[in-house]
C-alpha atoms as a PDB file:
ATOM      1  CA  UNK A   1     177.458 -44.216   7.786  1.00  0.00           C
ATOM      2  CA  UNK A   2     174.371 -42.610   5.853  1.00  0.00           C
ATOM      3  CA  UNK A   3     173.127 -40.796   8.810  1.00  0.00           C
ATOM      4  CA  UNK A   4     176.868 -39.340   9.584  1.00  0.00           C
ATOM      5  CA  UNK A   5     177.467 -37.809   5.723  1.00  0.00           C
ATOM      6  CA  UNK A   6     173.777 -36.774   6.359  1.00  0.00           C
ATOM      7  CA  UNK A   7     174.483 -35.067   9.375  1.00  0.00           C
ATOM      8  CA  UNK A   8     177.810 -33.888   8.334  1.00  0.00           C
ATOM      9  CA  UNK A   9     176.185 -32.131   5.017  1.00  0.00           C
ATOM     10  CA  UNK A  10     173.734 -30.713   7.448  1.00  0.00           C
ATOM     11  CA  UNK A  11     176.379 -29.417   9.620  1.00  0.00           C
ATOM     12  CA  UNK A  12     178.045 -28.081   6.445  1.00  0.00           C
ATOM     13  CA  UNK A  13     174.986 -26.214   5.026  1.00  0.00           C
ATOM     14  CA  UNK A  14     174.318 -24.634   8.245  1.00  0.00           C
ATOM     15  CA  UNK A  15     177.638 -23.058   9.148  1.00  0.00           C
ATOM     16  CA  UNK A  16     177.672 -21.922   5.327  1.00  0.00           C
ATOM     17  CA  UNK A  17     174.558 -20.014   6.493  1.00  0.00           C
ATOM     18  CA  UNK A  18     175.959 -18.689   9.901  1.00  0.00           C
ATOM     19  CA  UNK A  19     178.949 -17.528   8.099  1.00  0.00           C
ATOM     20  CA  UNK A  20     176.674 -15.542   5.102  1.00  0.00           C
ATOM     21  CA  UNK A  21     174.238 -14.139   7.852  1.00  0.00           C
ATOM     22  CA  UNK A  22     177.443 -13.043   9.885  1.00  0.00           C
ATOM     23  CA  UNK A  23     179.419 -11.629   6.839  1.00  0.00           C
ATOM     24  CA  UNK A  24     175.828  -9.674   5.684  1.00  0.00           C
ATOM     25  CA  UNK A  25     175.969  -8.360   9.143  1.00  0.00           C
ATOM     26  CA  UNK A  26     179.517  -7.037   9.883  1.00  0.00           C
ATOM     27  CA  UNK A  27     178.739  -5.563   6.634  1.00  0.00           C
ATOM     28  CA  UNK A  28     175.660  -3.932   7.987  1.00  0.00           C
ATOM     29  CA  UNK A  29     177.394  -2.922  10.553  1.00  0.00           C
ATOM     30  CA  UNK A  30     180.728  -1.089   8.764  1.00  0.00           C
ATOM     31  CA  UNK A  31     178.050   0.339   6.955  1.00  0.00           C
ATOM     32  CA  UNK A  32     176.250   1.772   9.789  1.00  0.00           C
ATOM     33  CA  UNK A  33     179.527   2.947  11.410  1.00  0.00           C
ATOM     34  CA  UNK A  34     180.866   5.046   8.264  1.00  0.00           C
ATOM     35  CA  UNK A  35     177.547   6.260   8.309  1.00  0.00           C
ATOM     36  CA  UNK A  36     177.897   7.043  11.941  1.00  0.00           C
ATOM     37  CA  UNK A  37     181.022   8.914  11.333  1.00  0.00           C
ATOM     38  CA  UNK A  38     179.474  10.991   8.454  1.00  0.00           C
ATOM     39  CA  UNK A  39     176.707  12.535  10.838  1.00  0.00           C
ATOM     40  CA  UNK A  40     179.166  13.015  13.542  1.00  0.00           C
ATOM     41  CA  UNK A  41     181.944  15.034  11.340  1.00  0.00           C
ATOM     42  CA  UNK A  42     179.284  17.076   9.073  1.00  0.00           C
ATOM     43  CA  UNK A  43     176.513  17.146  11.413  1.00  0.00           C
ATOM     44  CA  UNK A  44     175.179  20.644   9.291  1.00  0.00           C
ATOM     45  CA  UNK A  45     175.410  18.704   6.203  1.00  0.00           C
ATOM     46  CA  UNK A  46     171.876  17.622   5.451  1.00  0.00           C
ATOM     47  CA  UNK A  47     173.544  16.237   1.953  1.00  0.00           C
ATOM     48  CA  UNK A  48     176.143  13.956   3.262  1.00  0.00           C
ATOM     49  CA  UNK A  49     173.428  12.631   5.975  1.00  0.00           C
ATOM     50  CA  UNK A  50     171.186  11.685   3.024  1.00  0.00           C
ATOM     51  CA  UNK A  51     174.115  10.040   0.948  1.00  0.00           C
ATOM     52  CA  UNK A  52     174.792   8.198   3.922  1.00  0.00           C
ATOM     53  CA  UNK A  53     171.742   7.204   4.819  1.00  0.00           C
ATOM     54  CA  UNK A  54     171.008   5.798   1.446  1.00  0.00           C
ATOM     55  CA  UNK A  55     174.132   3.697   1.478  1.00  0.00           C
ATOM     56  CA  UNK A  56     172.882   2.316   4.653  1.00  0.00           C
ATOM     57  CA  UNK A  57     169.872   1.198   3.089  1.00  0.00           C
ATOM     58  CA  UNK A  58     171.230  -0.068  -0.086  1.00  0.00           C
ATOM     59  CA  UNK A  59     173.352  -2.133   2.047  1.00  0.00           C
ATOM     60  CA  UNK A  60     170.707  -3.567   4.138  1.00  0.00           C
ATOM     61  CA  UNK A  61     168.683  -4.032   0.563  1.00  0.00           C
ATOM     62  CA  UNK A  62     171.633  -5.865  -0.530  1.00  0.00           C
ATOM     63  CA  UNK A  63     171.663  -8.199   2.574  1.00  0.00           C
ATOM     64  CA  UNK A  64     168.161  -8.885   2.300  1.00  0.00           C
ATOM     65  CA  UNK A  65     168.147  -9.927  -1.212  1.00  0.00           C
ATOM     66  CA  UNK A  66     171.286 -11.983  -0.809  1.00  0.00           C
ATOM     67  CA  UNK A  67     169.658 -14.062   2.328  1.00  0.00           C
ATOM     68  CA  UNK A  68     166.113 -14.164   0.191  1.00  0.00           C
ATOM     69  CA  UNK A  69     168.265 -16.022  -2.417  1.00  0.00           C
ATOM     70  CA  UNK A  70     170.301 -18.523   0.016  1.00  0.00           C
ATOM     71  CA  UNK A  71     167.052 -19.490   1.043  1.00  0.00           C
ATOM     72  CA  UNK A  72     165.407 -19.864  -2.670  1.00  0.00           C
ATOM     73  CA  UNK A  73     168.600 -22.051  -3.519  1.00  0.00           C
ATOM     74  CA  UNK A  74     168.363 -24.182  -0.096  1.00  0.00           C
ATOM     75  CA  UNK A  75     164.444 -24.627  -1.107  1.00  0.00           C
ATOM     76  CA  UNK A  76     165.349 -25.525  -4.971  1.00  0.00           C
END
């Protein structure tokens, strides 16, 4: 019965982890996308490409540090 709740937590804590790594990424990727768009629709605009491109990265930034601290909590 121990090794089945262990298991089961297990089971728990990983799909918790799929779903975070999945939701970080279909963030990523709207992100990527509008920025996408952006390019495509003002492709003279040099200031919209750079406002873009730094939402991109704050995004990824923000994914990076989010999956740093699932990983510091899971260690804790």
């Amino acid at each position: 019965l121990r090794q089945q709740e262990s298991t089961d937590a297990l089971r728990g804590k990983l799909e918790s982890q799929l779903t975070a790594a999945t939701a970080g990424l279909l963030e990523i990727a709207a992100t990527a996308t509008s920025v996408r768009r952006t390019l495509i629709a003002e492709p003279d605009s040099h200031a919209g490409a750079t406002g873009a491109l730094d939402k991109l990265k704050r995004e990824a930034d923000a994914a990076r540090r989010a999956r740093a601290e699932l990983a510091r909590r899971q260690h804790a």
